[in-house]
PDB file of N, CA and C in Angstrom:
ATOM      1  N   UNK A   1       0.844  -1.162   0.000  1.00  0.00           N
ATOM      2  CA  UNK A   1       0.000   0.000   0.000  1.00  0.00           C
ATOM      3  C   UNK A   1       0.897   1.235   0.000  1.00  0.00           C
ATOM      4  N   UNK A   2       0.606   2.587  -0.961  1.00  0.00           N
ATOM      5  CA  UNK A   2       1.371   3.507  -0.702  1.00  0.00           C
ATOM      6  C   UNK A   2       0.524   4.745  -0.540  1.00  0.00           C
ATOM      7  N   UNK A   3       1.172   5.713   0.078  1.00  0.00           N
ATOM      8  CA  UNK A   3       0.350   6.700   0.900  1.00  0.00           C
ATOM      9  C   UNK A   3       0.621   8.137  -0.277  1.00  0.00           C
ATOM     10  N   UNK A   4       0.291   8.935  -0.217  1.00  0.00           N
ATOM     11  CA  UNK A   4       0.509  10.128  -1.118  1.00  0.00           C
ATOM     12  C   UNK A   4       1.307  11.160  -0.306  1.00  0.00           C
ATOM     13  N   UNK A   5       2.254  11.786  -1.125  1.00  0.00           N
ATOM     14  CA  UNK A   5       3.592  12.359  -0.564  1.00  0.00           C
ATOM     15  C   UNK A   5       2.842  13.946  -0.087  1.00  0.00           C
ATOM     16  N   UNK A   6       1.792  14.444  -0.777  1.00  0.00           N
ATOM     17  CA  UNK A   6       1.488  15.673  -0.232  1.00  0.00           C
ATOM     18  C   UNK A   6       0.319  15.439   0.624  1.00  0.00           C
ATOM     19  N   UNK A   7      -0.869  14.609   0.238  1.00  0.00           N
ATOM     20  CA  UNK A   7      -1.758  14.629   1.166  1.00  0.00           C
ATOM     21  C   UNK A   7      -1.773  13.683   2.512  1.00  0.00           C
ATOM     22  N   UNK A   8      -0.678  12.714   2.030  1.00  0.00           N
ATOM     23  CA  UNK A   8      -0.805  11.139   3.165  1.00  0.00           C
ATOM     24  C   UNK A   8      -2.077  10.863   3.117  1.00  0.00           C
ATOM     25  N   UNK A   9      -2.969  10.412   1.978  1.00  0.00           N
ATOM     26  CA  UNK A   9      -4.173   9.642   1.806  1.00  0.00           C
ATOM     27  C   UNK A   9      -3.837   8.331   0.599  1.00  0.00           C
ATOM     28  N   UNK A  10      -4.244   7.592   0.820  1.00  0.00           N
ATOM     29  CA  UNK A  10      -3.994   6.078   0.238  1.00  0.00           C
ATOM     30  C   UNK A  10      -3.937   6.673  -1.416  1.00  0.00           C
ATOM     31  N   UNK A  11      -3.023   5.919  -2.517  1.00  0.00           N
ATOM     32  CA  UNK A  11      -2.726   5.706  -3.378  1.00  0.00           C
ATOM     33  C   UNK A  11      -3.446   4.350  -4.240  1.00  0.00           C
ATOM     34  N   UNK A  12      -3.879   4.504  -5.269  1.00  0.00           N
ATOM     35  CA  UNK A  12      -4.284   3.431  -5.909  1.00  0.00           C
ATOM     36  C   UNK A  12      -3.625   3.022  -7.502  1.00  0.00           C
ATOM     37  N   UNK A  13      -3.193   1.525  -7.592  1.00  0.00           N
ATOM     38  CA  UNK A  13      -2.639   1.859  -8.705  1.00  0.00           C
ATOM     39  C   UNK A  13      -3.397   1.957  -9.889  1.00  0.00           C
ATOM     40  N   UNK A  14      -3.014   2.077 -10.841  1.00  0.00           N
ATOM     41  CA  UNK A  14      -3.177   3.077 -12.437  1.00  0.00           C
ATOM     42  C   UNK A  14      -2.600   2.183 -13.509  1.00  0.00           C
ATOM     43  N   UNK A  15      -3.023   1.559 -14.250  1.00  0.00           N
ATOM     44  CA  UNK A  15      -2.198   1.003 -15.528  1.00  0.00           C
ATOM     45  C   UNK A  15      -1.182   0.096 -15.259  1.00  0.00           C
ATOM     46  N   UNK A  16      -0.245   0.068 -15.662  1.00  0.00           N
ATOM     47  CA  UNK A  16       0.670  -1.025 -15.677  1.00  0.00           C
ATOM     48  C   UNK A  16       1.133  -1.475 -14.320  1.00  0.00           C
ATOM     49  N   UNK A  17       0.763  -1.309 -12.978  1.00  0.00           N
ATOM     50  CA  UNK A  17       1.016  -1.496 -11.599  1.00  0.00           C
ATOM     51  C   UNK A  17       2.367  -0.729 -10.860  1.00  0.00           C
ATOM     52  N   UNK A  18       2.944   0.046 -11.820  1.00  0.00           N
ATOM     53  CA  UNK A  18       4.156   0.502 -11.470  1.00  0.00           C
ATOM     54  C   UNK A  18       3.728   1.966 -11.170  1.00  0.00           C
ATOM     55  N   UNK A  19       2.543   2.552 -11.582  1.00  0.00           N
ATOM     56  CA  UNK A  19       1.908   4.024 -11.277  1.00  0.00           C
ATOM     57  C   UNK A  19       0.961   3.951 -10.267  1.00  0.00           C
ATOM     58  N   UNK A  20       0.751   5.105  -8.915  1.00  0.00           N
ATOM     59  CA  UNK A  20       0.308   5.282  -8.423  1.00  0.00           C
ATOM     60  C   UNK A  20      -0.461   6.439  -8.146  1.00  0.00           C
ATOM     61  N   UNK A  21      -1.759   6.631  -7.979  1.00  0.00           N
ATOM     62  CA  UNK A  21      -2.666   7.753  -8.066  1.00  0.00           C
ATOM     63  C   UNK A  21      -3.247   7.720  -7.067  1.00  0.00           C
ATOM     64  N   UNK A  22      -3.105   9.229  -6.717  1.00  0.00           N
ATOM     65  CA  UNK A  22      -4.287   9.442  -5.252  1.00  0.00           C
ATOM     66  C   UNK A  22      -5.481  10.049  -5.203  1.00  0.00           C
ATOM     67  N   UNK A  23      -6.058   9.336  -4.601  1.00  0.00           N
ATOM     68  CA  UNK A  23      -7.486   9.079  -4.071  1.00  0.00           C
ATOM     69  C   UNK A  23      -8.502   9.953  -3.932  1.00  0.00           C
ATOM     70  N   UNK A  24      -7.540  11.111  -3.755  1.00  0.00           N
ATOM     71  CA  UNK A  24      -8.211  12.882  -3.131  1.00  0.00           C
ATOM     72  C   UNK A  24      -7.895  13.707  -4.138  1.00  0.00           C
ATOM     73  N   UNK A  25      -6.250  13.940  -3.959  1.00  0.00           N
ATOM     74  CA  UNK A  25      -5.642  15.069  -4.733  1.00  0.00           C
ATOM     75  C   UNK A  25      -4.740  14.716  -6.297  1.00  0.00           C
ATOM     76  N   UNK A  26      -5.072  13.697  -6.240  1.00  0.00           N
ATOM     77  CA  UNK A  26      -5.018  13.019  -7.840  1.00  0.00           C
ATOM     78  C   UNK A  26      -3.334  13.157  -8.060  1.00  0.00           C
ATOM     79  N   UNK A  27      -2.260  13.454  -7.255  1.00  0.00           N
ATOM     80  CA  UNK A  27      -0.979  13.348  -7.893  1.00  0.00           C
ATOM     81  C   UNK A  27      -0.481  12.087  -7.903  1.00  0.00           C
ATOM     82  N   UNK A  28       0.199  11.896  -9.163  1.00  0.00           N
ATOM     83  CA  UNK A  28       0.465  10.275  -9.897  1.00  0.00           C
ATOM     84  C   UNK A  28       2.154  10.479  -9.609  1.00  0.00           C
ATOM     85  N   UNK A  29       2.650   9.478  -8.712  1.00  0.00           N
ATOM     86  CA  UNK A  29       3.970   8.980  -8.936  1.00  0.00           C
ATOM     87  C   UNK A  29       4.296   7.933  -9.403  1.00  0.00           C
ATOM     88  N   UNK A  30       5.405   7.562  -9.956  1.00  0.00           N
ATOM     89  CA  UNK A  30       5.767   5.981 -10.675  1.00  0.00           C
ATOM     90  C   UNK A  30       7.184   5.322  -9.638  1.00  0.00           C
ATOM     91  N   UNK A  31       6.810   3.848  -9.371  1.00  0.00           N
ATOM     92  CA  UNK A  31       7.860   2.943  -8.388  1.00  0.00           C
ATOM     93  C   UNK A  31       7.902   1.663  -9.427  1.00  0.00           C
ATOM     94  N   UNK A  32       8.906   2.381  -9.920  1.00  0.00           N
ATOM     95  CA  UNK A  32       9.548   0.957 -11.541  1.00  0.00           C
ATOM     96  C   UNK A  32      10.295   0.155 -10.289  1.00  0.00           C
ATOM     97  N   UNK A  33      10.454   0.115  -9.577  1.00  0.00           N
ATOM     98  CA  UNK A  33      11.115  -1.101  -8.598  1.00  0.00           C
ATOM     99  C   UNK A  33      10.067  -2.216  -7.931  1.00  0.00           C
ATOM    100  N   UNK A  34       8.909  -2.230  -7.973  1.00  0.00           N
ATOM    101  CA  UNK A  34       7.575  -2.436  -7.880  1.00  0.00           C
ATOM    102  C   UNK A  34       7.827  -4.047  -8.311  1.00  0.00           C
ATOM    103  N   UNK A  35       7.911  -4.261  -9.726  1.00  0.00           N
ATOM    104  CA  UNK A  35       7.176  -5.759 -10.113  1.00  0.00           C
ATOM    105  C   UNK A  35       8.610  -6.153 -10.736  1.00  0.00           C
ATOM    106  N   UNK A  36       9.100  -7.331 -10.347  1.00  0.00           N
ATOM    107  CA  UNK A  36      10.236  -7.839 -11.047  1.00  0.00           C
ATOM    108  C   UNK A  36      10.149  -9.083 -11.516  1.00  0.00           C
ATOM    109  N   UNK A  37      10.760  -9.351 -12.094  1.00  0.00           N
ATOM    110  CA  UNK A  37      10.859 -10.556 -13.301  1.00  0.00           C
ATOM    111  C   UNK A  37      12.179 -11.409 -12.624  1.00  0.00           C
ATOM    112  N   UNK A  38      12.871 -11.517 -11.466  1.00  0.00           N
ATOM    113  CA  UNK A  38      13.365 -12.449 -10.863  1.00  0.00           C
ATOM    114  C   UNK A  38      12.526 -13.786 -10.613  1.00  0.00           C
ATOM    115  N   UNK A  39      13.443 -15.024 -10.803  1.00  0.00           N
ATOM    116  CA  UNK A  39      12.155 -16.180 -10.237  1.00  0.00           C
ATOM    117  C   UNK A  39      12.245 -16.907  -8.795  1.00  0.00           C
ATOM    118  N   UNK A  40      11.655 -16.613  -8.713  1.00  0.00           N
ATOM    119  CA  UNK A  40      12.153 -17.722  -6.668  1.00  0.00           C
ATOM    120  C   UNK A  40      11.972 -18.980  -7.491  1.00  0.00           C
ATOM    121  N   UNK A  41      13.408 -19.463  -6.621  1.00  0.00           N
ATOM    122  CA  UNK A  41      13.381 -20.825  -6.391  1.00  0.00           C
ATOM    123  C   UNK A  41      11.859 -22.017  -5.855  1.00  0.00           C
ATOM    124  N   UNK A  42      12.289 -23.129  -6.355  1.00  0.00           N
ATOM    125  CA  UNK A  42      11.118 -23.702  -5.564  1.00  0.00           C
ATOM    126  C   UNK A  42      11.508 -24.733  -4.222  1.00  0.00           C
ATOM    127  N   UNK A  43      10.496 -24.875  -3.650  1.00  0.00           N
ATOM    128  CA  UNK A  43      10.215 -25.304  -2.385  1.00  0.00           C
ATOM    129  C   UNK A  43      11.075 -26.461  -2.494  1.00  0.00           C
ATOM    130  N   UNK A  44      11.562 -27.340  -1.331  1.00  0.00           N
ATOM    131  CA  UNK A  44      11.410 -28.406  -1.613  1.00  0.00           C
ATOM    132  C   UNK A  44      10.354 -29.493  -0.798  1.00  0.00           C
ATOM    133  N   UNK A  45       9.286 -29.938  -1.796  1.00  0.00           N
ATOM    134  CA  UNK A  45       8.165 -30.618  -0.910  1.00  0.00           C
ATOM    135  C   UNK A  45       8.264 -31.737  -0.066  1.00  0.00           C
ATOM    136  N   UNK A  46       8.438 -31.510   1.101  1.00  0.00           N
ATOM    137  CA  UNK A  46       8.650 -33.189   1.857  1.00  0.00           C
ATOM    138  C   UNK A  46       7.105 -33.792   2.267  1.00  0.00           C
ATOM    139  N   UNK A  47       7.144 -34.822   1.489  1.00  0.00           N
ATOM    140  CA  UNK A  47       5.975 -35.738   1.066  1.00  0.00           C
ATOM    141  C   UNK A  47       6.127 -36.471   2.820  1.00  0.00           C
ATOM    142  N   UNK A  48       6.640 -37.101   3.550  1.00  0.00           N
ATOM    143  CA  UNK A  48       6.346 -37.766   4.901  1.00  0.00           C
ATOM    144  C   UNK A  48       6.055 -36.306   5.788  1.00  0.00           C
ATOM    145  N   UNK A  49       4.967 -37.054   7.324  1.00  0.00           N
ATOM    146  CA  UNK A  49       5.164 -35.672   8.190  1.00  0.00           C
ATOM    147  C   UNK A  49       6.274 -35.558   8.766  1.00  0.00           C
ATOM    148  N   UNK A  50       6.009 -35.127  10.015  1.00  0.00           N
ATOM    149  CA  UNK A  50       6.636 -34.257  10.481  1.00  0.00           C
ATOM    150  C   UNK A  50       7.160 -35.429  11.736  1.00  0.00           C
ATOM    151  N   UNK A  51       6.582 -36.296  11.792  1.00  0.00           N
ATOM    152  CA  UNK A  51       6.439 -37.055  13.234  1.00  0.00           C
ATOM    153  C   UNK A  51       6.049 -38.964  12.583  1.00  0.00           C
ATOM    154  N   UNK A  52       6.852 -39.500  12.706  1.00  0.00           N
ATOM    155  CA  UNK A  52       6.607 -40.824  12.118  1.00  0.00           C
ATOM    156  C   UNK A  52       5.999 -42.203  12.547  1.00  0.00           C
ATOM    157  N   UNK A  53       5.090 -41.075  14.156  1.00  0.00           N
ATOM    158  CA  UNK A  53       4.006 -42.248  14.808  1.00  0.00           C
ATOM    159  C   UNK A  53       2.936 -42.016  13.970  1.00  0.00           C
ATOM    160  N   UNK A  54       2.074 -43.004  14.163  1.00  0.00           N
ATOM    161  CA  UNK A  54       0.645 -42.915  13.658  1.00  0.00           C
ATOM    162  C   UNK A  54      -0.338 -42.296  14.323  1.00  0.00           C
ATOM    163  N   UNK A  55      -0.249 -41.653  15.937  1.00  0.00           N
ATOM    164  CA  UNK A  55      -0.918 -41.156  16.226  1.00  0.00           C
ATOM    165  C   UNK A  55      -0.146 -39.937  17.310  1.00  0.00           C
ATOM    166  N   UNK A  56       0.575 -38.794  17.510  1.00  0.00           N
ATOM    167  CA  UNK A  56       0.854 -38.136  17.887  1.00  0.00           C
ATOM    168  C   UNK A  56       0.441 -37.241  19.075  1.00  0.00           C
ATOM    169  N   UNK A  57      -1.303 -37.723  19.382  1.00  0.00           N
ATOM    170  CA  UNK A  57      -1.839 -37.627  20.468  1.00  0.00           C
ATOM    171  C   UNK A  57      -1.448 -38.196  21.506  1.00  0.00           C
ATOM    172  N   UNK A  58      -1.473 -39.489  21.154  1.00  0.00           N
ATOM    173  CA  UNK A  58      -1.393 -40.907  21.901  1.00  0.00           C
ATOM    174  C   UNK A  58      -0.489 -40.144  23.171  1.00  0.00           C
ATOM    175  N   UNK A  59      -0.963 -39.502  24.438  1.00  0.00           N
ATOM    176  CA  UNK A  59      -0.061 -39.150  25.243  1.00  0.00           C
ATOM    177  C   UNK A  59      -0.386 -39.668  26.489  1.00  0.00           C
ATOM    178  N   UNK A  60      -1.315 -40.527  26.357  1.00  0.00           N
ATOM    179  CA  UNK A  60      -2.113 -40.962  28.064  1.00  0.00           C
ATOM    180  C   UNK A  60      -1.813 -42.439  28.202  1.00  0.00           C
ATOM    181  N   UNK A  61      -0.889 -43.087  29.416  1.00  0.00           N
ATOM    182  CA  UNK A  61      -0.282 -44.434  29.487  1.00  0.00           C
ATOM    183  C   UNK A  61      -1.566 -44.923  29.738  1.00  0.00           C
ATOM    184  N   UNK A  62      -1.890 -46.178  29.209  1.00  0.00           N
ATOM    185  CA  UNK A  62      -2.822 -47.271  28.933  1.00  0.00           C
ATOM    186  C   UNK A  62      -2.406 -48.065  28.029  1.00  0.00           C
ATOM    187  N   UNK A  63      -2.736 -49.052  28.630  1.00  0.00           N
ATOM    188  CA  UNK A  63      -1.925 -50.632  27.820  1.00  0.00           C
ATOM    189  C   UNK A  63      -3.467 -51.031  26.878  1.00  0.00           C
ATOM    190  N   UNK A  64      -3.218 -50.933  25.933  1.00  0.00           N
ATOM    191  CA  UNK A  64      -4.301 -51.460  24.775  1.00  0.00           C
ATOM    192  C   UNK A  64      -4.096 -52.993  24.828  1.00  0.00           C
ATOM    193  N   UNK A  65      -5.602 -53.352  25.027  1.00  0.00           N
ATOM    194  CA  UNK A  65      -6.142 -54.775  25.110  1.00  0.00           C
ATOM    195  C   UNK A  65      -6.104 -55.584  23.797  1.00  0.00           C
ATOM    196  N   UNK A  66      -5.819 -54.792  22.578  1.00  0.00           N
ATOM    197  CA  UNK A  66      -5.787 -55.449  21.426  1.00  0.00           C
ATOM    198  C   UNK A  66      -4.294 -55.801  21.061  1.00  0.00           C
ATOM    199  N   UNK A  67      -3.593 -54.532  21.067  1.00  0.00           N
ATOM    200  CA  UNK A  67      -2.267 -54.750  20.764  1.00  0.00           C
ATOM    201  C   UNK A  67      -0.943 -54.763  21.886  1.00  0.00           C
ATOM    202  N   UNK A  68      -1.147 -54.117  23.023  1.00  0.00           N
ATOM    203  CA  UNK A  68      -0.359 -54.276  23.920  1.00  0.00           C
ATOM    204  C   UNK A  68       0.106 -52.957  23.951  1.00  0.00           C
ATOM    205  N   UNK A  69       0.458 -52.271  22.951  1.00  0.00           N
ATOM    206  CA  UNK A  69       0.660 -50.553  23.142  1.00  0.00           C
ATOM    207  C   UNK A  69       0.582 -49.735  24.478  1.00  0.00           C
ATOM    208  N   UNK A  70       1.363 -49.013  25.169  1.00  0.00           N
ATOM    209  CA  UNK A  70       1.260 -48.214  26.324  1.00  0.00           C
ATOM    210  C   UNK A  70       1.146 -47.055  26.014  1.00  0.00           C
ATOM    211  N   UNK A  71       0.422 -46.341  25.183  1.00  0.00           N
ATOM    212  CA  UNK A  71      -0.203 -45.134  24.885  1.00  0.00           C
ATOM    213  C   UNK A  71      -1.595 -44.634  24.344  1.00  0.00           C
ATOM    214  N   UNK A  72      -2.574 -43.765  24.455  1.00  0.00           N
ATOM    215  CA  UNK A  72      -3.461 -43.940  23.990  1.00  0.00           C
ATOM    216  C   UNK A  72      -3.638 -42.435  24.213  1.00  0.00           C
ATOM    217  N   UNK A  73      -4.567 -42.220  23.419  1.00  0.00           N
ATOM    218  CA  UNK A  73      -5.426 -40.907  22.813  1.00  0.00           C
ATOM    219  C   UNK A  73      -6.788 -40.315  23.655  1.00  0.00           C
ATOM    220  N   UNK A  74      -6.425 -39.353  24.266  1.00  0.00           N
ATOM    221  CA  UNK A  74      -8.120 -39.132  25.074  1.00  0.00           C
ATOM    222  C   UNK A  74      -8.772 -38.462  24.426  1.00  0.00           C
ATOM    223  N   UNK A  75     -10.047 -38.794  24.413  1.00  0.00           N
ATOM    224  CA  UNK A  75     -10.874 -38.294  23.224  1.00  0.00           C
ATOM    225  C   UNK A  75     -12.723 -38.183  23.972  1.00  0.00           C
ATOM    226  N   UNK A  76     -12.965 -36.577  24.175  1.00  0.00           N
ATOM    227  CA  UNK A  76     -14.046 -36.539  24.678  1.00  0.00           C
ATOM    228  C   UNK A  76     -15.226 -35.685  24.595  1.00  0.00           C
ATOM    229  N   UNK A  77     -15.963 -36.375  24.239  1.00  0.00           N
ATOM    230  CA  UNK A  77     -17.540 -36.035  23.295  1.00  0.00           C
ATOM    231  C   UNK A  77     -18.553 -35.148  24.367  1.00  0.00           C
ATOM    232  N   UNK A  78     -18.639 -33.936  24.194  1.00  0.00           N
ATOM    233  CA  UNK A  78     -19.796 -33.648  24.709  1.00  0.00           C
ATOM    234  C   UNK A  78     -21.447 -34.063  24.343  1.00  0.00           C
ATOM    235  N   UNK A  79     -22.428 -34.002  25.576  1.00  0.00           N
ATOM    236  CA  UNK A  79     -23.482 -34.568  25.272  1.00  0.00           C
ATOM    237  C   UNK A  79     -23.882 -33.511  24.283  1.00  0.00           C
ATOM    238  N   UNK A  80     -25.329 -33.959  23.788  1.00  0.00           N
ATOM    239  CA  UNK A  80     -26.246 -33.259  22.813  1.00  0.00           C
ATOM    240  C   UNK A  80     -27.324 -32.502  23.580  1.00  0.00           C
ATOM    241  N   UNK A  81     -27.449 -33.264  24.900  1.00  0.00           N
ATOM    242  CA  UNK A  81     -28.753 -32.782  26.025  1.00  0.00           C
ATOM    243  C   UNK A  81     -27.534 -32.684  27.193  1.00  0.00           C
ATOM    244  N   UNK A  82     -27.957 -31.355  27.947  1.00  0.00           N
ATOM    245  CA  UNK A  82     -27.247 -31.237  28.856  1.00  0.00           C
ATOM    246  C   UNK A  82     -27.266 -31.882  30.368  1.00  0.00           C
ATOM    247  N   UNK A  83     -28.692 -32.375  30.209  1.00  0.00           N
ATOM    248  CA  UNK A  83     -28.346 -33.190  31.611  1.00  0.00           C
ATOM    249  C   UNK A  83     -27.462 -34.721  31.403  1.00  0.00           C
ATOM    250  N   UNK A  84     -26.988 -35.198  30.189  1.00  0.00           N
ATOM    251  CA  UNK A  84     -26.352 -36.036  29.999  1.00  0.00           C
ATOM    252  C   UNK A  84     -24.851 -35.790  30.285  1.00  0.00           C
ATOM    253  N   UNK A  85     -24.278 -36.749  30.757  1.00  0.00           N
ATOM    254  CA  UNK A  85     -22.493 -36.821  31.132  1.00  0.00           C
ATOM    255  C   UNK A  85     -21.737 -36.854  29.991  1.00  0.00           C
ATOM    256  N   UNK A  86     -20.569 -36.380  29.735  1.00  0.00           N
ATOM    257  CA  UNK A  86     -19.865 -36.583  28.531  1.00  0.00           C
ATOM    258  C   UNK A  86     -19.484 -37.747  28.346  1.00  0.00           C
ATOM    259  N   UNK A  87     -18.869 -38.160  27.510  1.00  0.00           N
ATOM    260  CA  UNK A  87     -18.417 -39.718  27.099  1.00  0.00           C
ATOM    261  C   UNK A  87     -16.848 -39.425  26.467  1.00  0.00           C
ATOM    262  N   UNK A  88     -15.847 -40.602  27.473  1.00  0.00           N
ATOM    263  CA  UNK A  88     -14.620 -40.771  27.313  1.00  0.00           C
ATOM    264  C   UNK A  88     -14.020 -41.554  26.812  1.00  0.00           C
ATOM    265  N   UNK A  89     -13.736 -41.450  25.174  1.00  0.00           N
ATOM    266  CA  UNK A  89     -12.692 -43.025  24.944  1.00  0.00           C
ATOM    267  C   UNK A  89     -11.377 -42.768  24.868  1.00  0.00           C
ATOM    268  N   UNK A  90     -10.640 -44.287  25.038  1.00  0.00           N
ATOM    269  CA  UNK A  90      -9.283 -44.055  25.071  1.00  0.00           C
ATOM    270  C   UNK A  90      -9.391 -44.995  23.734  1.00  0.00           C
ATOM    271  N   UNK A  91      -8.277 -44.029  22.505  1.00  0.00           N
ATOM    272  CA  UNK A  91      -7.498 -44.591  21.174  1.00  0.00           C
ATOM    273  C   UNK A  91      -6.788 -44.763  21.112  1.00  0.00           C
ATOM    274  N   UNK A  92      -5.980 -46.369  21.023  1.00  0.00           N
ATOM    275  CA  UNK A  92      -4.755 -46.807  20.954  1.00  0.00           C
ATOM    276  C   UNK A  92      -3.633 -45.664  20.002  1.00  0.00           C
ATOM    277  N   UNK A  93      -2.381 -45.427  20.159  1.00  0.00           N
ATOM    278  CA  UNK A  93      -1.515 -44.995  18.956  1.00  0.00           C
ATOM    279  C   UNK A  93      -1.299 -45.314  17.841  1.00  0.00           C
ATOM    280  N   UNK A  94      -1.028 -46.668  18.552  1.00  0.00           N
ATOM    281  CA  UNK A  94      -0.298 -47.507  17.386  1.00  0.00           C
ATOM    282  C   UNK A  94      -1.189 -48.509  16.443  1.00  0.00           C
ATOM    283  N   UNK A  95      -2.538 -49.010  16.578  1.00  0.00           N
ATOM    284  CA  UNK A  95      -3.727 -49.863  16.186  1.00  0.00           C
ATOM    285  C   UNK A  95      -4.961 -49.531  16.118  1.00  0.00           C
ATOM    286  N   UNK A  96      -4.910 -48.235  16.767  1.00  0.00           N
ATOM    287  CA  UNK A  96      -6.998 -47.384  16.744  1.00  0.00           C
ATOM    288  C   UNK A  96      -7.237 -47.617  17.647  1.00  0.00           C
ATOM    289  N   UNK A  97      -7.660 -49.437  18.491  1.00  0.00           N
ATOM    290  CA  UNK A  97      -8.881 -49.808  18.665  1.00  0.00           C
ATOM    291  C   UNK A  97      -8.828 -48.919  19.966  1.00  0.00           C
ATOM    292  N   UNK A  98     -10.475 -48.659  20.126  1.00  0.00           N
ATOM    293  CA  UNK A  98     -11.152 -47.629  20.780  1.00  0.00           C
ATOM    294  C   UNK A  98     -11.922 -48.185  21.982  1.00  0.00           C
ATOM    295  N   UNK A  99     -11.792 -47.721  22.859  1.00  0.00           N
ATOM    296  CA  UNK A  99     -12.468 -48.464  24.287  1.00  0.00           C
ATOM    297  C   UNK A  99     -13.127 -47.153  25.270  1.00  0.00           C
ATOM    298  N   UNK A 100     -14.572 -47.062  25.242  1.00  0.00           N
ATOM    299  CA  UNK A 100     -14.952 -45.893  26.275  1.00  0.00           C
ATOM    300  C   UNK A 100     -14.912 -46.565  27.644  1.00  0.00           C
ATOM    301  N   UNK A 101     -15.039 -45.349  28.308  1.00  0.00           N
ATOM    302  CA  UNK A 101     -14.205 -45.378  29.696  1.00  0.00           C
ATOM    303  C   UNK A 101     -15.784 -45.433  30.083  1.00  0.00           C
ATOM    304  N   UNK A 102     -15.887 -45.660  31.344  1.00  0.00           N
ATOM    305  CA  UNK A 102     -16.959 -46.090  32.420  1.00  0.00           C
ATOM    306  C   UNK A 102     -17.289 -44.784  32.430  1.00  0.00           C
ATOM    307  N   UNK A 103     -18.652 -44.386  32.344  1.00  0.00           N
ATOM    308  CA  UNK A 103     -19.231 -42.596  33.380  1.00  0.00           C
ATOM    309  C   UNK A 103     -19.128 -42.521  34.584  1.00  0.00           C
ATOM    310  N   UNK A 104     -19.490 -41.428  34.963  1.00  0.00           N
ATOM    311  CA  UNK A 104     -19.183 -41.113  36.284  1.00  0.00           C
ATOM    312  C   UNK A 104     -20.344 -41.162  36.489  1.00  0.00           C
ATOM    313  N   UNK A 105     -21.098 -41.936  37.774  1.00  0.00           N
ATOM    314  CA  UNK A 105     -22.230 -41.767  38.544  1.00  0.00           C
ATOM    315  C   UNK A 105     -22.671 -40.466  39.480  1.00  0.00           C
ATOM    316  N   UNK A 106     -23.694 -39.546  39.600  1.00  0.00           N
ATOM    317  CA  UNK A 106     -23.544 -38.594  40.600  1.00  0.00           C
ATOM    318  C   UNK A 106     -24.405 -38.920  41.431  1.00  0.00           C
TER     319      UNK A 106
END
């Protein structure tokens, strides 16, 4: 964004993007340093993440009954009706399988 040198009110550009015109008092300056024809390099894309578990949650010790795993995922659902209790499952890291936890009685 550029501002205008006599009034300081916003500038808009004009034609080829390298001219600028203001908004109020109409004086046009030109910034040929504006648009260049250099090319950036490209990225380089790394296709794996960032982290090479399958589940990166998995931060709560529990031994999974399917696979033996000592980590698991807490994961917890609010009700739809509010006098209902929320509901708690624990998700293995390393295999999914999913096991809800007992409610709490009041």
């Amino acid at each position: 964004m550029k501002y205008c040198k006599k009034c300081k009110n916003i500038m808009k550009p004009v034609g080829d993007g390298n001219t600028f015109e203001c908004v109020s008092c109409k004086y046009i300056e030109k910034f040929p340093d504006l648009i260049s024809d250099e090319k950036m390099p490209k990225k380089h894309i790394i296709k794996e993440g960032i982290v090479k578990d399958k589940n990166i949650n998995a931060t709560y010790d529990f031994r999974c009954e399917k696979c033996g795993y000592g980590k698991a995922e807490v994961i917890e659902r609010q009700p739809y009706i509010s006098d209902e209790d929320s509901l708690t499952f624990l998700r293995c890291g390393k295999c999914g399988f999913t096991r809800q936890l007992a409610r709490k009685i009041r």
